[in-house]
PDB file of N, CA and C in Angstrom:
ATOM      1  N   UNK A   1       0.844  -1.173   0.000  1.00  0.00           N
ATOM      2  CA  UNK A   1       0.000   0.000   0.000  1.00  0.00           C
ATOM      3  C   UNK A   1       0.884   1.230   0.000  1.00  0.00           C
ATOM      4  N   UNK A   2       0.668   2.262  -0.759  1.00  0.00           N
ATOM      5  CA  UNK A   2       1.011   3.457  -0.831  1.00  0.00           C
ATOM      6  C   UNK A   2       0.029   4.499  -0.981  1.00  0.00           C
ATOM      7  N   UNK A   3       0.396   5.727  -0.189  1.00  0.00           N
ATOM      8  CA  UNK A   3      -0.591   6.883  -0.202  1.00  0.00           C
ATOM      9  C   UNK A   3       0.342   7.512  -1.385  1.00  0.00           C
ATOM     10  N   UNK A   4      -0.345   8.146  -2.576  1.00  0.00           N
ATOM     11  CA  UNK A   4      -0.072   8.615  -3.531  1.00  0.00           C
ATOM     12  C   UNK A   4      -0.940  10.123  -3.891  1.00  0.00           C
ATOM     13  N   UNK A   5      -0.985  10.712  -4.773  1.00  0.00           N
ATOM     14  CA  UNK A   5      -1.577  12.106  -5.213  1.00  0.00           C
ATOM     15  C   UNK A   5      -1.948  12.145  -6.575  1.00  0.00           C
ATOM     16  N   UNK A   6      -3.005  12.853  -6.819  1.00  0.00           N
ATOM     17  CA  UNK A   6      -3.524  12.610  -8.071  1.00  0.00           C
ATOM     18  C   UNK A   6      -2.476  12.945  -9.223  1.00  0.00           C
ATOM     19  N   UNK A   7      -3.041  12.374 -10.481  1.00  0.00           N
ATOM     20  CA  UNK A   7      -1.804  12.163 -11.521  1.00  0.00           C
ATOM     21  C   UNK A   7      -0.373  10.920 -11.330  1.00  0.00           C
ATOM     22  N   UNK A   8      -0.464  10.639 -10.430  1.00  0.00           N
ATOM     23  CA  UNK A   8       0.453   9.593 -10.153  1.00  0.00           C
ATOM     24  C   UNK A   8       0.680   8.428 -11.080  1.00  0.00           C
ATOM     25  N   UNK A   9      -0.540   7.791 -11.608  1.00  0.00           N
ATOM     26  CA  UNK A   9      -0.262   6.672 -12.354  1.00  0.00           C
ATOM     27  C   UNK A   9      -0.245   7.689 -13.975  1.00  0.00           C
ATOM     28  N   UNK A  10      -0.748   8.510 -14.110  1.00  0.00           N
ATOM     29  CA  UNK A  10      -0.039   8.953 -15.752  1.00  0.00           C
ATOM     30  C   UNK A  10       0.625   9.134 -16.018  1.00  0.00           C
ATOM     31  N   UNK A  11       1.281   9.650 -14.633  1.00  0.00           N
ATOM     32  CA  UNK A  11       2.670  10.659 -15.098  1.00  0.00           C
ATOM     33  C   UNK A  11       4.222   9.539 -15.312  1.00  0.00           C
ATOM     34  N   UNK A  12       3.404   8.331 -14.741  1.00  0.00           N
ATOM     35  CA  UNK A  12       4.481   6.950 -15.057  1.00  0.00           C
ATOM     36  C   UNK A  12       3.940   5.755 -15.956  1.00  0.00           C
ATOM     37  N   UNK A  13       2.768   6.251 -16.197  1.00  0.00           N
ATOM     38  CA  UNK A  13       2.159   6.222 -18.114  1.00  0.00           C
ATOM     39  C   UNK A  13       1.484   4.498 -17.622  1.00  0.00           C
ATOM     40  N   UNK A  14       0.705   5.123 -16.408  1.00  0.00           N
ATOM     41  CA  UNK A  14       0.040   3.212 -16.099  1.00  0.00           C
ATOM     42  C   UNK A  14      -0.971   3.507 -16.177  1.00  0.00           C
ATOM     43  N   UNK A  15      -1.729   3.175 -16.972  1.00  0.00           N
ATOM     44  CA  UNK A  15      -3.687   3.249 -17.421  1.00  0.00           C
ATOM     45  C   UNK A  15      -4.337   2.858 -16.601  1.00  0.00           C
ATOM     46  N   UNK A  16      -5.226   3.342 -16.411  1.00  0.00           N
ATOM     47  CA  UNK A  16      -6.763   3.190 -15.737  1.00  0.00           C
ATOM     48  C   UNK A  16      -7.274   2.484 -16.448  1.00  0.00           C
ATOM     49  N   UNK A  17      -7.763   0.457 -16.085  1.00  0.00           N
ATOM     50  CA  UNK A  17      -8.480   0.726 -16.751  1.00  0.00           C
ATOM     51  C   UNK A  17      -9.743   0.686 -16.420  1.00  0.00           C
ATOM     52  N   UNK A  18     -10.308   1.098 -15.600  1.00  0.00           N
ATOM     53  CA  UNK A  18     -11.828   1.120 -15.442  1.00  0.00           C
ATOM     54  C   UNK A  18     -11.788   2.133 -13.598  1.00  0.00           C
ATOM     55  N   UNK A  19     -13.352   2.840 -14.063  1.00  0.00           N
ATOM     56  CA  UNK A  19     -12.594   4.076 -12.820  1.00  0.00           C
ATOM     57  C   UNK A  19     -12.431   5.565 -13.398  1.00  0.00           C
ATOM     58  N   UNK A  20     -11.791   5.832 -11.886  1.00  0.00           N
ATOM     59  CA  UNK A  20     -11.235   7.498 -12.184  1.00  0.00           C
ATOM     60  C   UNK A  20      -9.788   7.484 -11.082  1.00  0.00           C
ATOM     61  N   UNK A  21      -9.051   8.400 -11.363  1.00  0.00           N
ATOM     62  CA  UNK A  21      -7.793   8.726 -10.701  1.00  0.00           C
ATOM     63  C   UNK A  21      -8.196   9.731  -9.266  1.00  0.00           C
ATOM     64  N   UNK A  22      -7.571  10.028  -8.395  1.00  0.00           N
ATOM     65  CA  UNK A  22      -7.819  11.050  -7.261  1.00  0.00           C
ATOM     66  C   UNK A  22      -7.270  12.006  -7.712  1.00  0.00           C
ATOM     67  N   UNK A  23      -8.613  12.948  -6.695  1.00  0.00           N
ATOM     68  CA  UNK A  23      -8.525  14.259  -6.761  1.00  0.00           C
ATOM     69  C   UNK A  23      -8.512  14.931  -5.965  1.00  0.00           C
ATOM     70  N   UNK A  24      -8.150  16.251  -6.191  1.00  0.00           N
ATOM     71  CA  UNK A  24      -7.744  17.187  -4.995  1.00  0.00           C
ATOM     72  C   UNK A  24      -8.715  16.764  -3.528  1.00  0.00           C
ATOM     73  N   UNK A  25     -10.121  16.327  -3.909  1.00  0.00           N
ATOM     74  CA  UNK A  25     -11.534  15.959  -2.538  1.00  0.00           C
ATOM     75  C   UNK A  25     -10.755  14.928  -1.988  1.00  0.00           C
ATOM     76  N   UNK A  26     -10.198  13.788  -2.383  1.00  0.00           N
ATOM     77  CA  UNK A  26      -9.808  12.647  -2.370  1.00  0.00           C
ATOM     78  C   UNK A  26      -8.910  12.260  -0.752  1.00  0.00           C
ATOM     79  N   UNK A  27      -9.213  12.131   0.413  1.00  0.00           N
ATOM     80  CA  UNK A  27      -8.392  11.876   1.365  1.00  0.00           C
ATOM     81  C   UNK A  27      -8.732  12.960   2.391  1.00  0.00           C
ATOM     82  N   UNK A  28      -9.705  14.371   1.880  1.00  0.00           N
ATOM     83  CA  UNK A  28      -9.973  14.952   2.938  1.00  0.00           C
ATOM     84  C   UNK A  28     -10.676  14.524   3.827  1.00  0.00           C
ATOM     85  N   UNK A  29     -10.200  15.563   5.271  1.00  0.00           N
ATOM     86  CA  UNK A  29     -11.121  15.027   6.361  1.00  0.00           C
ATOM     87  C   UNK A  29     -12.897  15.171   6.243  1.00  0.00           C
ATOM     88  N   UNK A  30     -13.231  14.072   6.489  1.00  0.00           N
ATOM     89  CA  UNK A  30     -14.880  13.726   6.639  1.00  0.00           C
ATOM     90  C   UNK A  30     -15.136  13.193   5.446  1.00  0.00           C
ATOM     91  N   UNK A  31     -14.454  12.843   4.550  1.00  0.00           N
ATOM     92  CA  UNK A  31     -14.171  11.947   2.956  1.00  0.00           C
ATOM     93  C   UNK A  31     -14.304  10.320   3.012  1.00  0.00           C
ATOM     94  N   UNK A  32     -15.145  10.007   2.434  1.00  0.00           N
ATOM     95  CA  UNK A  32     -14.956   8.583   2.339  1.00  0.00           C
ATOM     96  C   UNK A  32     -13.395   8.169   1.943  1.00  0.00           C
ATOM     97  N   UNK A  33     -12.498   6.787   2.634  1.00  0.00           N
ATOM     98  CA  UNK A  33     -11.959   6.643   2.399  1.00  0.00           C
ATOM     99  C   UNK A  33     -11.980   6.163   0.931  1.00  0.00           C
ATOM    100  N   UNK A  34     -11.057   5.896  -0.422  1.00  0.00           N
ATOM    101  CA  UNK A  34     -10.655   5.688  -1.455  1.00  0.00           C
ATOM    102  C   UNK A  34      -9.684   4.948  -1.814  1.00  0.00           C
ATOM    103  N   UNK A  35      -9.466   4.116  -2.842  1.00  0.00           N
ATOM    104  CA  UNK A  35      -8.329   3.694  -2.746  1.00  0.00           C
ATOM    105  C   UNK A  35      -8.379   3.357  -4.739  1.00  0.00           C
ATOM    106  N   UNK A  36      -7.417   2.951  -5.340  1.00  0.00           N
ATOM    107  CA  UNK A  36      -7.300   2.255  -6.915  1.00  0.00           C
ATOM    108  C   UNK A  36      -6.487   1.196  -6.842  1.00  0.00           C
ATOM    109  N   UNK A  37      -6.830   0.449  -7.117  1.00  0.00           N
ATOM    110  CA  UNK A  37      -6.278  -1.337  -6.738  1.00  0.00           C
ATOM    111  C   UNK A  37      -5.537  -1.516  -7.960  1.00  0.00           C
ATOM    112  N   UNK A  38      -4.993  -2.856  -8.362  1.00  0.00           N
ATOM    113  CA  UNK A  38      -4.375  -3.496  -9.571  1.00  0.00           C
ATOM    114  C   UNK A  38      -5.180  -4.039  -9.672  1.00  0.00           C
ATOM    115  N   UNK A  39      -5.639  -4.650 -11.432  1.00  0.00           N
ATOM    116  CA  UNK A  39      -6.410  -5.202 -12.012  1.00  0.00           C
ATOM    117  C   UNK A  39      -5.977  -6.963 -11.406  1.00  0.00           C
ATOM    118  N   UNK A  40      -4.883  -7.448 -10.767  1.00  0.00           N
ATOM    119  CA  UNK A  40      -4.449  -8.556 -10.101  1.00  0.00           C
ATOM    120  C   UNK A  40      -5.000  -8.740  -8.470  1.00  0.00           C
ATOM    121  N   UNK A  41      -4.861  -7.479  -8.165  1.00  0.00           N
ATOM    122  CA  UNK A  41      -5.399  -7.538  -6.707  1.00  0.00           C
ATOM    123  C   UNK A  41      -7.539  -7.252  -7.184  1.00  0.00           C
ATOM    124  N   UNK A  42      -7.580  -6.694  -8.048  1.00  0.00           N
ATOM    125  CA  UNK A  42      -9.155  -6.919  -8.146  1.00  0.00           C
ATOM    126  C   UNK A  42      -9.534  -7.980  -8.706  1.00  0.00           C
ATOM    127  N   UNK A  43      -9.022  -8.679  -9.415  1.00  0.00           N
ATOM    128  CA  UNK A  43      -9.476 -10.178 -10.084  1.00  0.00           C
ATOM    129  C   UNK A  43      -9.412 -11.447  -8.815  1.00  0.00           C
ATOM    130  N   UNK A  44      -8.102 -10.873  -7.965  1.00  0.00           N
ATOM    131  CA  UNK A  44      -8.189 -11.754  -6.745  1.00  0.00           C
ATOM    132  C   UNK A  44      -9.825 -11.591  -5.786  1.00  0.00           C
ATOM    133  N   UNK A  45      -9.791 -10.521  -5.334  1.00  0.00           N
ATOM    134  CA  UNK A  45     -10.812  -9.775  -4.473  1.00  0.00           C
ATOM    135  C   UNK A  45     -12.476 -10.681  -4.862  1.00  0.00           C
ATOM    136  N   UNK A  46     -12.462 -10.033  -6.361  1.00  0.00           N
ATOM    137  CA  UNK A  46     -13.656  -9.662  -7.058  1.00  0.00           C
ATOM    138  C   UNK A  46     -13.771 -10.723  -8.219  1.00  0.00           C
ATOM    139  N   UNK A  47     -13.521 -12.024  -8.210  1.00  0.00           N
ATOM    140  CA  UNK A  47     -13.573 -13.062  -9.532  1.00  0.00           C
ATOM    141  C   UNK A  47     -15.000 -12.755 -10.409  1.00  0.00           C
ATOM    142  N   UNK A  48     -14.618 -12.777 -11.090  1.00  0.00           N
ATOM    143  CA  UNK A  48     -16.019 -12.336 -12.248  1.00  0.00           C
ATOM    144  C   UNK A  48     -17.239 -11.594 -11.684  1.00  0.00           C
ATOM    145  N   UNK A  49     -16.429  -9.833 -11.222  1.00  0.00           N
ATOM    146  CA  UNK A  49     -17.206  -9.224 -10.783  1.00  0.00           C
ATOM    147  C   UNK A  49     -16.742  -7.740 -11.279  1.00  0.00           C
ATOM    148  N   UNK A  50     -16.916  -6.292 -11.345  1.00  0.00           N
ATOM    149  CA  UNK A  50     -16.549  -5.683 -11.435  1.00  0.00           C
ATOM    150  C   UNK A  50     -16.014  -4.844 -10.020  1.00  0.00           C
ATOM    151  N   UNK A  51     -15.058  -4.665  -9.781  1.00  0.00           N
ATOM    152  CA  UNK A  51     -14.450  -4.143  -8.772  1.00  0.00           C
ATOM    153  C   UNK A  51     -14.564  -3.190  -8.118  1.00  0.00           C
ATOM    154  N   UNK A  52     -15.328  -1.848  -8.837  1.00  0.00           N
ATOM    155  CA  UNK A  52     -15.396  -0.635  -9.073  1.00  0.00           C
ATOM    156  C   UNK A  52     -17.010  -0.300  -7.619  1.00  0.00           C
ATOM    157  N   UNK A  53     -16.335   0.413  -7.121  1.00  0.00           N
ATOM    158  CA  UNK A  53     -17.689   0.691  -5.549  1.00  0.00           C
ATOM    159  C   UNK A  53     -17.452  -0.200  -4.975  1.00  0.00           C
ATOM    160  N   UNK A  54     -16.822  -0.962  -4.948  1.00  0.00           N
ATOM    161  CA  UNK A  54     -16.654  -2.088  -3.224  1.00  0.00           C
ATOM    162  C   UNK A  54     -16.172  -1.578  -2.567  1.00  0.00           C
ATOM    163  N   UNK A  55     -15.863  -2.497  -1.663  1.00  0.00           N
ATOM    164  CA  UNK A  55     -14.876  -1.964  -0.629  1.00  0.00           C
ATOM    165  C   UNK A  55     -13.773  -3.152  -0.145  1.00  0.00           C
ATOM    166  N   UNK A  56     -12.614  -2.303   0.229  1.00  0.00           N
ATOM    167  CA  UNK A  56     -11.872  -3.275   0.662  1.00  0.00           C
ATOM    168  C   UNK A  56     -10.916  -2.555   1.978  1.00  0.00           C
ATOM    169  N   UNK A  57     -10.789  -3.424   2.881  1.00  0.00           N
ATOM    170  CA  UNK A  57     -10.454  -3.038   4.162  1.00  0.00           C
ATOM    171  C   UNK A  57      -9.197  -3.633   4.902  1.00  0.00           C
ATOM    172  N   UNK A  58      -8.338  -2.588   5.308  1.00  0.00           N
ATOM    173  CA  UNK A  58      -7.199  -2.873   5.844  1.00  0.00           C
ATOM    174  C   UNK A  58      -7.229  -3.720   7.069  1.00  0.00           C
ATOM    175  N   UNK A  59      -6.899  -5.282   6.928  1.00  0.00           N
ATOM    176  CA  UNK A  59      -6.895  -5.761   8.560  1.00  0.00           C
ATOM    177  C   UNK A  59      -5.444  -6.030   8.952  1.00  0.00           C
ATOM    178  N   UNK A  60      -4.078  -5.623   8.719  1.00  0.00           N
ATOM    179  CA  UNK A  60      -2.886  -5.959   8.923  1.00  0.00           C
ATOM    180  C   UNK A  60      -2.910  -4.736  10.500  1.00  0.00           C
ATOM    181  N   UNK A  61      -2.570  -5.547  11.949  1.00  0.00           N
ATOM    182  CA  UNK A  61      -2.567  -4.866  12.703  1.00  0.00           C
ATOM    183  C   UNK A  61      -1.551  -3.579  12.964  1.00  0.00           C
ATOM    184  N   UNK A  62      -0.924  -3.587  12.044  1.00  0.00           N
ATOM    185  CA  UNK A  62       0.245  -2.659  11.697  1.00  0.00           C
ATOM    186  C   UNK A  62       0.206  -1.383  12.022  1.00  0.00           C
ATOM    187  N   UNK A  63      -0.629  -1.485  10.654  1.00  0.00           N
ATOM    188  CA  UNK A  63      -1.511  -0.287  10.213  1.00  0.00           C
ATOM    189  C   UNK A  63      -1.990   0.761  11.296  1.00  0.00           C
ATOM    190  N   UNK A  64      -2.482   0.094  12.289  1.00  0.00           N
ATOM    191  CA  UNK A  64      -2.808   0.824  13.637  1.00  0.00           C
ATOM    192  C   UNK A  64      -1.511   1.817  13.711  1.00  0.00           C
ATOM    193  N   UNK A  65      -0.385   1.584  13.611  1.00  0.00           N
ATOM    194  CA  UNK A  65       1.096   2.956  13.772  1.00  0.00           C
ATOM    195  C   UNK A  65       1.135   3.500  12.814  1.00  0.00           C
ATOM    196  N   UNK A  66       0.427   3.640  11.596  1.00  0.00           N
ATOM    197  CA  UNK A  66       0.741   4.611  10.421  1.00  0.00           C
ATOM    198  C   UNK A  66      -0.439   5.387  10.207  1.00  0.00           C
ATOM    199  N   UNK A  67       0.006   6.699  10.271  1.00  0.00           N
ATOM    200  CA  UNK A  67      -0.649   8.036  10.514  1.00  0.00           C
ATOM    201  C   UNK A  67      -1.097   8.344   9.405  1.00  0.00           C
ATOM    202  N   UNK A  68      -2.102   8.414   9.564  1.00  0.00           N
ATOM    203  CA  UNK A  68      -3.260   8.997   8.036  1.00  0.00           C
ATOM    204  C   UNK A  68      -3.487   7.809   7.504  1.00  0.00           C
ATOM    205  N   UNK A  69      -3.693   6.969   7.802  1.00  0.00           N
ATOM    206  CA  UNK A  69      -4.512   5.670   7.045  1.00  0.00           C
ATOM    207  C   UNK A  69      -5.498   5.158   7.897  1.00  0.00           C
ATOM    208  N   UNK A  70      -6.637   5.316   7.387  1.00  0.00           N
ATOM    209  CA  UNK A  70      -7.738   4.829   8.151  1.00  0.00           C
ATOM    210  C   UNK A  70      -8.639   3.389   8.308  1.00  0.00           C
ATOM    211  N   UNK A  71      -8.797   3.152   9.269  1.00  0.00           N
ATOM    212  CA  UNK A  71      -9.334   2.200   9.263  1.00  0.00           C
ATOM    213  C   UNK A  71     -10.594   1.184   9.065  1.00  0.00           C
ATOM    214  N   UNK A  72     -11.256   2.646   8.100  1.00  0.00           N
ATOM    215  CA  UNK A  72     -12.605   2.330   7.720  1.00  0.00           C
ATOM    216  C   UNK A  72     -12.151   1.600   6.254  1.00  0.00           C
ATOM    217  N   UNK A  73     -13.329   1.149   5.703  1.00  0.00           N
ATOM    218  CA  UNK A  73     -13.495   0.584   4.379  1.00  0.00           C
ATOM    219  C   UNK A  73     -13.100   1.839   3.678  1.00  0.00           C
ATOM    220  N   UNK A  74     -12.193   1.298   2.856  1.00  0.00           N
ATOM    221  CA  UNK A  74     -12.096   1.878   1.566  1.00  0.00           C
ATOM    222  C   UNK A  74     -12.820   1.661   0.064  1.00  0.00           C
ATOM    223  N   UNK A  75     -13.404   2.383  -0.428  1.00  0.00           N
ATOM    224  CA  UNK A  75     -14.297   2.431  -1.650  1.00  0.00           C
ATOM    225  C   UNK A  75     -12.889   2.457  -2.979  1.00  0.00           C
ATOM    226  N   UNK A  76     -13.096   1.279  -3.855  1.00  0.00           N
ATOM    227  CA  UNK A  76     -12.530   1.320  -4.878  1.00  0.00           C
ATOM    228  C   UNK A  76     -12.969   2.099  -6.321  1.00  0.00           C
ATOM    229  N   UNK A  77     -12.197   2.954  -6.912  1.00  0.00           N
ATOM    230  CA  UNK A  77     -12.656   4.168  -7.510  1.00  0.00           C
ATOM    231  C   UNK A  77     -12.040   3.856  -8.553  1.00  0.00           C
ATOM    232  N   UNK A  78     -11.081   2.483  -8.515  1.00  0.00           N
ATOM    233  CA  UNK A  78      -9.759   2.346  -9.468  1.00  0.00           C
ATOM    234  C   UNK A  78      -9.132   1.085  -9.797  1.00  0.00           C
ATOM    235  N   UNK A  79      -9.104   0.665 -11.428  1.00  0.00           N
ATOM    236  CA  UNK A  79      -8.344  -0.221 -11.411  1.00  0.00           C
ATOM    237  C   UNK A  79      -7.078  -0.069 -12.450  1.00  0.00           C
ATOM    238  N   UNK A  80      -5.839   0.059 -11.949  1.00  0.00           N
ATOM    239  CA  UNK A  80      -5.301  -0.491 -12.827  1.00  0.00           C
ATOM    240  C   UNK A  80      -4.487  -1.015 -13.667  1.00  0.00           C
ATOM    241  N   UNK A  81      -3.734  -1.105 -14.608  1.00  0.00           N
ATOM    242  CA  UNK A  81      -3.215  -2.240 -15.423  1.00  0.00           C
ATOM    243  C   UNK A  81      -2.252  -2.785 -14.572  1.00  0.00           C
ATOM    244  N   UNK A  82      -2.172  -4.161 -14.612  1.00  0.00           N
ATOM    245  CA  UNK A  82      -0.459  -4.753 -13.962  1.00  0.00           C
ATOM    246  C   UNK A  82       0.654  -4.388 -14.795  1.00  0.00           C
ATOM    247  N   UNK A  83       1.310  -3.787 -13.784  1.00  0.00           N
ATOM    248  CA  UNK A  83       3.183  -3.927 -14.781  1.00  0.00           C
ATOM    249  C   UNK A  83       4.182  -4.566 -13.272  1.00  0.00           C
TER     250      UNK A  83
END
């Protein structure tokens, strides 16, 4: 997992393919959490489903020490391509 900023996957020329990229709303406070998966981690998740509005949720107890990641469901907005 990485927290990233919008334009991130174009500007290293990795397609969307299904979805939208984040935006400036994207991570503010009182914001649904968000996230854009790999088309590998959504085929795992989601087998002959479309990926796009689920949710998927951090349970690695880790996570609890890293600041600004929340522990609600995240809404998938994003898939995409494997490289």
């Amino acid at each position: 997992m990485r927290v990233i900023s919008p334009g991130f996957f174009a500007s290293l020329g990795v397609p969307l393919l299904s979805g939208r990229d984040f935006n400036e709303l994207d991570g503010q406070k009182g914001k649904e959490p968000v996230v854009i998966v790999s088309e590998t981690l959504a085929r795992r998740m989601f087998p002959n489903h479309d990926a796009l509005d689920r949710h998927v949720f951090w349970t690695d107890p880790v996570l609890q020490f890293a600041s600004g990641i929340s522990p609600a469901p995240h809404r998938i907005i994003g898939v995409t391509r494997r490289y």
